[in-house]
C-alpha atoms as a PDB file:
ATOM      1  CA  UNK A   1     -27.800 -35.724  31.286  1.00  0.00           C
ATOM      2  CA  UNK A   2     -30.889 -37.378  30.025  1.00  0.00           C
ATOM      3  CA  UNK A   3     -30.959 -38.989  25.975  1.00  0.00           C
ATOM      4  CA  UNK A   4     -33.465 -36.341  25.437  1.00  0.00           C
ATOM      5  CA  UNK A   5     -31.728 -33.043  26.977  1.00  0.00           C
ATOM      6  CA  UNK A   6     -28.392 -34.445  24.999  1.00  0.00           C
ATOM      7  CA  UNK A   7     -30.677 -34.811  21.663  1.00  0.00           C
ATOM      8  CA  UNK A   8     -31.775 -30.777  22.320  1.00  0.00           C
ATOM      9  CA  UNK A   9     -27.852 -30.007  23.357  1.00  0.00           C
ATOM     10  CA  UNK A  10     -26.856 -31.675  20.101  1.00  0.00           C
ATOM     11  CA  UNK A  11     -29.338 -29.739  18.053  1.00  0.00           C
ATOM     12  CA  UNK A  12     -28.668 -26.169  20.112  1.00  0.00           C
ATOM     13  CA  UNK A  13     -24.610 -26.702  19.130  1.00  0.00           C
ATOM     14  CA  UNK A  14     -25.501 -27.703  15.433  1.00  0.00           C
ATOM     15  CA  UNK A  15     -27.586 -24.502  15.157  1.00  0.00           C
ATOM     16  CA  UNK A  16     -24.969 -22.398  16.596  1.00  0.00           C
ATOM     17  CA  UNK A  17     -21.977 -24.128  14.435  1.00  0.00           C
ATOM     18  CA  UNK A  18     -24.516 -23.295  11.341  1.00  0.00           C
ATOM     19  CA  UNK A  19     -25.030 -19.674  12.575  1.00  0.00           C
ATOM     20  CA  UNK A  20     -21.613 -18.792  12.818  1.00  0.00           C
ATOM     21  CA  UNK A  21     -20.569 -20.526   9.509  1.00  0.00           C
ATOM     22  CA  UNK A  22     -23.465 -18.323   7.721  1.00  0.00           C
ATOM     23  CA  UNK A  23     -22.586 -15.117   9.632  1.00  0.00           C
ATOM     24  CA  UNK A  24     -18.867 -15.716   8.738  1.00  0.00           C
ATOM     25  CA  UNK A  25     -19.588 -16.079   5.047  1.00  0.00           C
ATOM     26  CA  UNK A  26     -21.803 -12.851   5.211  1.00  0.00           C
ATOM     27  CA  UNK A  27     -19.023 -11.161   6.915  1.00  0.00           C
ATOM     28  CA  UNK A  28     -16.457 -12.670   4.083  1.00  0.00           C
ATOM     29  CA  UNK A  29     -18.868 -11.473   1.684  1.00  0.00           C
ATOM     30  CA  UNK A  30     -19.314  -7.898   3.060  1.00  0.00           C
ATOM     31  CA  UNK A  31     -15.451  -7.300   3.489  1.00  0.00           C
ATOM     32  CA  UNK A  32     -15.216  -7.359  -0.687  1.00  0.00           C
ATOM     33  CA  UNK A  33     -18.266  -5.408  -1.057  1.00  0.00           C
ATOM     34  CA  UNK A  34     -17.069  -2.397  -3.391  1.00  0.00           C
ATOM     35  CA  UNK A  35     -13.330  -3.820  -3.539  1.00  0.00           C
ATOM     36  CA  UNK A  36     -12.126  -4.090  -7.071  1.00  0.00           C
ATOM     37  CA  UNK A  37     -11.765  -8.127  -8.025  1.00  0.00           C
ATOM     38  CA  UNK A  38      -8.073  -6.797  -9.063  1.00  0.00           C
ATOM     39  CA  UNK A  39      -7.732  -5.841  -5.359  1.00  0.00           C
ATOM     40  CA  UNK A  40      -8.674  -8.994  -3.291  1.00  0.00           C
ATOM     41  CA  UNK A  41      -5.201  -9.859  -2.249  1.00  0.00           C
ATOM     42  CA  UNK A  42      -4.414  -5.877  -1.011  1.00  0.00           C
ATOM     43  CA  UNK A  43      -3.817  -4.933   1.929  1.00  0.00           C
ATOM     44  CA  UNK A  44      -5.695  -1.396   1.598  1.00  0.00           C
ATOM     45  CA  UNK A  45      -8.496  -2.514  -0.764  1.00  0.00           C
ATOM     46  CA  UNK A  46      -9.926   0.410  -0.846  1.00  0.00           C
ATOM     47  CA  UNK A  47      -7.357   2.750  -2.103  1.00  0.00           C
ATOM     48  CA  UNK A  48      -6.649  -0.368  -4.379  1.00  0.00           C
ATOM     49  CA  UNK A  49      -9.969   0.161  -5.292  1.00  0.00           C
ATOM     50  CA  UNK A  50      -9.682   3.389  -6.798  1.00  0.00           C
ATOM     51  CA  UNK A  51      -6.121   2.879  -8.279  1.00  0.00           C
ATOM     52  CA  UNK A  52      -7.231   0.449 -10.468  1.00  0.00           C
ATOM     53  CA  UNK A  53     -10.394   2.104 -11.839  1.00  0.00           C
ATOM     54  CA  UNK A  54     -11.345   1.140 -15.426  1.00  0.00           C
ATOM     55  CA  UNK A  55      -9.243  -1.664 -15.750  1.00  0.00           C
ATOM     56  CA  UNK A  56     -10.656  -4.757 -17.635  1.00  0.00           C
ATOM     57  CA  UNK A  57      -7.859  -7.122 -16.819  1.00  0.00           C
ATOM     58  CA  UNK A  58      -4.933  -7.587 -14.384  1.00  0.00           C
ATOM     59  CA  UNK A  59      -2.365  -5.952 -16.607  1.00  0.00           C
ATOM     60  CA  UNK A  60      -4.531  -2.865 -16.619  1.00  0.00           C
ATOM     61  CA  UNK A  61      -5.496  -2.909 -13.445  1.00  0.00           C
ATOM     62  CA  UNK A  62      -1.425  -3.237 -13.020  1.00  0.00           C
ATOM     63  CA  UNK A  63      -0.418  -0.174 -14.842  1.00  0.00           C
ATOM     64  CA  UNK A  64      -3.411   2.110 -13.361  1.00  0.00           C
ATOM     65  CA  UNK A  65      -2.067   0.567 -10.153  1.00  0.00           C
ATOM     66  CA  UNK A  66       1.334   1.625 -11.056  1.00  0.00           C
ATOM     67  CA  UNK A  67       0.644   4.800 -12.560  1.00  0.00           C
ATOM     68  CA  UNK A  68      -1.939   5.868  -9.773  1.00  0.00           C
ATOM     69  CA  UNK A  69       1.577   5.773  -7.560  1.00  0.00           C
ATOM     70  CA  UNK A  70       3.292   7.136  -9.740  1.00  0.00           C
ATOM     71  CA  UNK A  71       1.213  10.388  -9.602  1.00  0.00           C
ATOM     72  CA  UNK A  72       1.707  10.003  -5.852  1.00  0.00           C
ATOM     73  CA  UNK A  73       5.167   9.876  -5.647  1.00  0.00           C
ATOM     74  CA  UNK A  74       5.297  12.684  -8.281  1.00  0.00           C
ATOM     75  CA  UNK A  75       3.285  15.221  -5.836  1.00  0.00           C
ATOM     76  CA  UNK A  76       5.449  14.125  -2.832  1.00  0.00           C
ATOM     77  CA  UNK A  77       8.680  14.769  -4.467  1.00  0.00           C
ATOM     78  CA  UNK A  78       7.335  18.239  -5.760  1.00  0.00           C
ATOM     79  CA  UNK A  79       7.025  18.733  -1.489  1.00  0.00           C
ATOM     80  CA  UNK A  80      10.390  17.755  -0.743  1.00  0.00           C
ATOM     81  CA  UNK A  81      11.693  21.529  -0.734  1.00  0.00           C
ATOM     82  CA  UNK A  82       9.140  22.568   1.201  1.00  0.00           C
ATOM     83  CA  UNK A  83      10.140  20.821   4.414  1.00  0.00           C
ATOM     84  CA  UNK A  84      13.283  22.734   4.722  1.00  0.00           C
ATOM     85  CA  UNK A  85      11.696  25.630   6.742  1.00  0.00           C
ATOM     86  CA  UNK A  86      10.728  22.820   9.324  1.00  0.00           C
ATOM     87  CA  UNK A  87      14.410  22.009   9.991  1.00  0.00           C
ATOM     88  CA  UNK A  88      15.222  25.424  10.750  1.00  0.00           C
ATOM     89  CA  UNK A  89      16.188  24.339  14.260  1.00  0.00           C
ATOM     90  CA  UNK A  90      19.091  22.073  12.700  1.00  0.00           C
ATOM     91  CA  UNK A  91      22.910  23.396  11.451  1.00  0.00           C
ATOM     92  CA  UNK A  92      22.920  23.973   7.567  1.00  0.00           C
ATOM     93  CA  UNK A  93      25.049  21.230   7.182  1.00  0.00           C
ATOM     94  CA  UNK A  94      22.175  18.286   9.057  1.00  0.00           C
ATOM     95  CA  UNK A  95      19.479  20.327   6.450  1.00  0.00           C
ATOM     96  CA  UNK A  96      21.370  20.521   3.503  1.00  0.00           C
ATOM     97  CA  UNK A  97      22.255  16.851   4.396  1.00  0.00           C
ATOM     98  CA  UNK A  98      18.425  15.318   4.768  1.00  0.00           C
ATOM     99  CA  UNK A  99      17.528  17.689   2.063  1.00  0.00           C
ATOM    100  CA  UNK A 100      20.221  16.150  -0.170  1.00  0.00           C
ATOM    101  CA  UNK A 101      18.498  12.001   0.788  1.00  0.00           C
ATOM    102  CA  UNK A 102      15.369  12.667   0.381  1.00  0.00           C
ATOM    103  CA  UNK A 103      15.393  14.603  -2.886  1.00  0.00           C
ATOM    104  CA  UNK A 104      17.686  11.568  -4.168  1.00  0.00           C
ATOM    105  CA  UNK A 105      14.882   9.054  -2.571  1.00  0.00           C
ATOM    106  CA  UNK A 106      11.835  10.451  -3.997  1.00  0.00           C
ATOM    107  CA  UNK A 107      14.190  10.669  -7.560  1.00  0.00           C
ATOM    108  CA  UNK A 108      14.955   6.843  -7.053  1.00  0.00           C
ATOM    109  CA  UNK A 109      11.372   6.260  -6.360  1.00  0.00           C
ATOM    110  CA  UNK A 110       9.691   7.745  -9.512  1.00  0.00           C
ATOM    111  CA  UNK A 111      12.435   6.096 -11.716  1.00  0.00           C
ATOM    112  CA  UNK A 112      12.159   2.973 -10.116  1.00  0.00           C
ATOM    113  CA  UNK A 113       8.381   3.281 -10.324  1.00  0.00           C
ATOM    114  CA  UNK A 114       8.693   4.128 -14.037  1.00  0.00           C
ATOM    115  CA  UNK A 115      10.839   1.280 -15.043  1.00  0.00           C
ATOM    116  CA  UNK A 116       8.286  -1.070 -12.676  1.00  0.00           C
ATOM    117  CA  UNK A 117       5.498   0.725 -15.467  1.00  0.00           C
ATOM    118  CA  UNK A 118       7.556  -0.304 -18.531  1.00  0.00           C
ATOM    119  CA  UNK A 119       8.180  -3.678 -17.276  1.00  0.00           C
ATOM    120  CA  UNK A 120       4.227  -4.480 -16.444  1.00  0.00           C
ATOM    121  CA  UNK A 121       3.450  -3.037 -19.819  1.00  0.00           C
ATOM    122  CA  UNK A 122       6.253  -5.446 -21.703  1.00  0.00           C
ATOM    123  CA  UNK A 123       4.695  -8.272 -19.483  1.00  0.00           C
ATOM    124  CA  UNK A 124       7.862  -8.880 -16.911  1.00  0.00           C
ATOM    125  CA  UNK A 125       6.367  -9.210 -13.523  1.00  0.00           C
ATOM    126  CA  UNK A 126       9.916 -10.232 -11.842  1.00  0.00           C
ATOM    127  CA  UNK A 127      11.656  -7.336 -13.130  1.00  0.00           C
ATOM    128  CA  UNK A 128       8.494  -5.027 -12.147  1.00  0.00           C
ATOM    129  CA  UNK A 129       8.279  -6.635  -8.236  1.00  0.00           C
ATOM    130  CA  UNK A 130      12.128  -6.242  -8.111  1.00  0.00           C
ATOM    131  CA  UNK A 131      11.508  -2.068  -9.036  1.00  0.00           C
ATOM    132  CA  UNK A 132       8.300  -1.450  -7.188  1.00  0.00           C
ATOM    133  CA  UNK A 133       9.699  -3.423  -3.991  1.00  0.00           C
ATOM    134  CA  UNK A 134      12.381  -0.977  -4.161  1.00  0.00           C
ATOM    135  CA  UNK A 135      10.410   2.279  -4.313  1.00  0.00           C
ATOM    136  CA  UNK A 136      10.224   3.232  -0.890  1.00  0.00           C
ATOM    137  CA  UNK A 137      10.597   6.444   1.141  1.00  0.00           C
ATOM    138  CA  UNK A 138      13.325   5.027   3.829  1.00  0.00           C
ATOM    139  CA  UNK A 139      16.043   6.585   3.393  1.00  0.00           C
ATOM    140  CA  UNK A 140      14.297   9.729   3.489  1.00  0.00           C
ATOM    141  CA  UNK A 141      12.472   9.250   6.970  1.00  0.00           C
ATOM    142  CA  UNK A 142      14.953   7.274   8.093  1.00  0.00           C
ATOM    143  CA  UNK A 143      17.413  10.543   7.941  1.00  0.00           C
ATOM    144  CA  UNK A 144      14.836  12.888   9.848  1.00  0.00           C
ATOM    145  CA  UNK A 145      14.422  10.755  11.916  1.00  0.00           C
ATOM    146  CA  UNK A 146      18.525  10.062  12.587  1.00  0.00           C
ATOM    147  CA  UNK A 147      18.466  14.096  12.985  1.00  0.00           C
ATOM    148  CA  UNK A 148      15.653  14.084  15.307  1.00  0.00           C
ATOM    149  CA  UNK A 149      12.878  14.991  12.997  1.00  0.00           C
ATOM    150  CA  UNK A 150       9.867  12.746  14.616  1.00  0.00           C
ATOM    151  CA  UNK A 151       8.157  10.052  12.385  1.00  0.00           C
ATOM    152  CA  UNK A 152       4.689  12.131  12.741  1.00  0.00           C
ATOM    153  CA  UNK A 153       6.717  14.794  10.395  1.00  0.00           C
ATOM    154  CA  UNK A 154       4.080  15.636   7.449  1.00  0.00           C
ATOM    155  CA  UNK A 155       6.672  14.052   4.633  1.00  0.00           C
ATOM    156  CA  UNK A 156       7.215  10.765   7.035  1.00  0.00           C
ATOM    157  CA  UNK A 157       3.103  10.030   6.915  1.00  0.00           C
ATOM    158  CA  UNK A 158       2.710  10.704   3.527  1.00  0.00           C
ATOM    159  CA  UNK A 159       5.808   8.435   2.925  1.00  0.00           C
ATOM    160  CA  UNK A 160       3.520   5.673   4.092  1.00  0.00           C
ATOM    161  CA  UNK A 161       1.026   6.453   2.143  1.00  0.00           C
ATOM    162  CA  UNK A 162       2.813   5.970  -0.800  1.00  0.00           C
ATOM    163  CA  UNK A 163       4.113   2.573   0.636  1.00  0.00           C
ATOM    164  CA  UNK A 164       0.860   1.633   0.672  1.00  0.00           C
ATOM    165  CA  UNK A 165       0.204   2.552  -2.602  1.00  0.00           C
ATOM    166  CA  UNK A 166       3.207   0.579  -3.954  1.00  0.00           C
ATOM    167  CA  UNK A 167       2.002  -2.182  -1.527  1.00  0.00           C
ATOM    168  CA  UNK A 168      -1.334  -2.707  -3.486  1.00  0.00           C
ATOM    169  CA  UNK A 169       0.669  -2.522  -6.459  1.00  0.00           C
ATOM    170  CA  UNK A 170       2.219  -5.127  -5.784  1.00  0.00           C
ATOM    171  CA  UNK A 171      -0.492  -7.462  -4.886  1.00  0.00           C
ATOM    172  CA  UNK A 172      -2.243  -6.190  -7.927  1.00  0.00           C
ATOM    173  CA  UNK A 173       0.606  -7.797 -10.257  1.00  0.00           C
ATOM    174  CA  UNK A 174       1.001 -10.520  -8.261  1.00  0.00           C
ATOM    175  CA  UNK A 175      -2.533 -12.199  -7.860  1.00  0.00           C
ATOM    176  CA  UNK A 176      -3.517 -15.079  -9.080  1.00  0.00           C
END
């Protein structure tokens, strides 16, 4: 390769390095476009987004955040009964059995949700990630799914909604 052609090779490379470094910023840029600064670290910044409407600082945005899935877990555990019908195909015992889990679950997961809240709003962020990690639909899907209730069962999906939801709550009261 001639000096010259190596000159114009240099150049071409240094123009394509500088390209990609300003389309990668643009792209960086564009991903937090409409995401809540409260809601950089989240996984699902978008629902974060909207859970932490109105807040003016993280431990607002913490308790929206918390109360947001709160409200969440609230409606699913008012649709706990209703699944019954689907497990019609089971003996009374297996129902009464999954029935009994996952009203117990979704009872553990708005009290442990609600002493997450009162723990943001005194300002103790351990004891809060200890509740909120804990609020999670498991046991419930896990005991459909032991009785052969599939994982694309209505409660299982919403279930991980509500993951997510406690998820961004999470990085919400964690971020730095």
């Amino acid at each position: 390769m001639t000096p010259r052609k190596l000159v114009c090779y240099n150049k071409i490379l240094i123009a394509a390095a500088a390209l990609l470094l300003v389309l990668g910023s643009q792209a960086e840029a564009r991903k937090f476009v409409g995401v809540n600064p409260f809601c950089r670290t989240a996984s699902y910044r978008r629902v974060c987004t909207q859970m932490v409407s109105g807040a003016v600082n993280q431990r607002d945005a913490s308790v929206n955040a918390i109360k947001a899935t709160i409200a969440l877990a609230d409606r699913l555990k008012s649709i706990v009964p209703t699944i019954e019908p689907g497990m019609a195909h089971l003996a009374p015992v297996s129902r009464d059995s999954i029935m009994k889990v996952c009203v117990s679950n979704f009872d553990n997961i708005v009290d442990n949700l609600g002493v997450g809240l009162r723990a943001v709003e005194e300002g103790d962020v351990s004891t809060a990630t200890s509740y909120l990690s804990a609020s999670t639909a498991s046991d419930c899907v896990d005991a459909m799914l032991e009785f052969g209730i599939g994982a694309d069962f209505p409660l299982s999906k919403y279930s991980a909604h509500l993951t997510h939801r406690v998820d961004n709550c999470l990085a919400v009261i964690l971020q730095e």
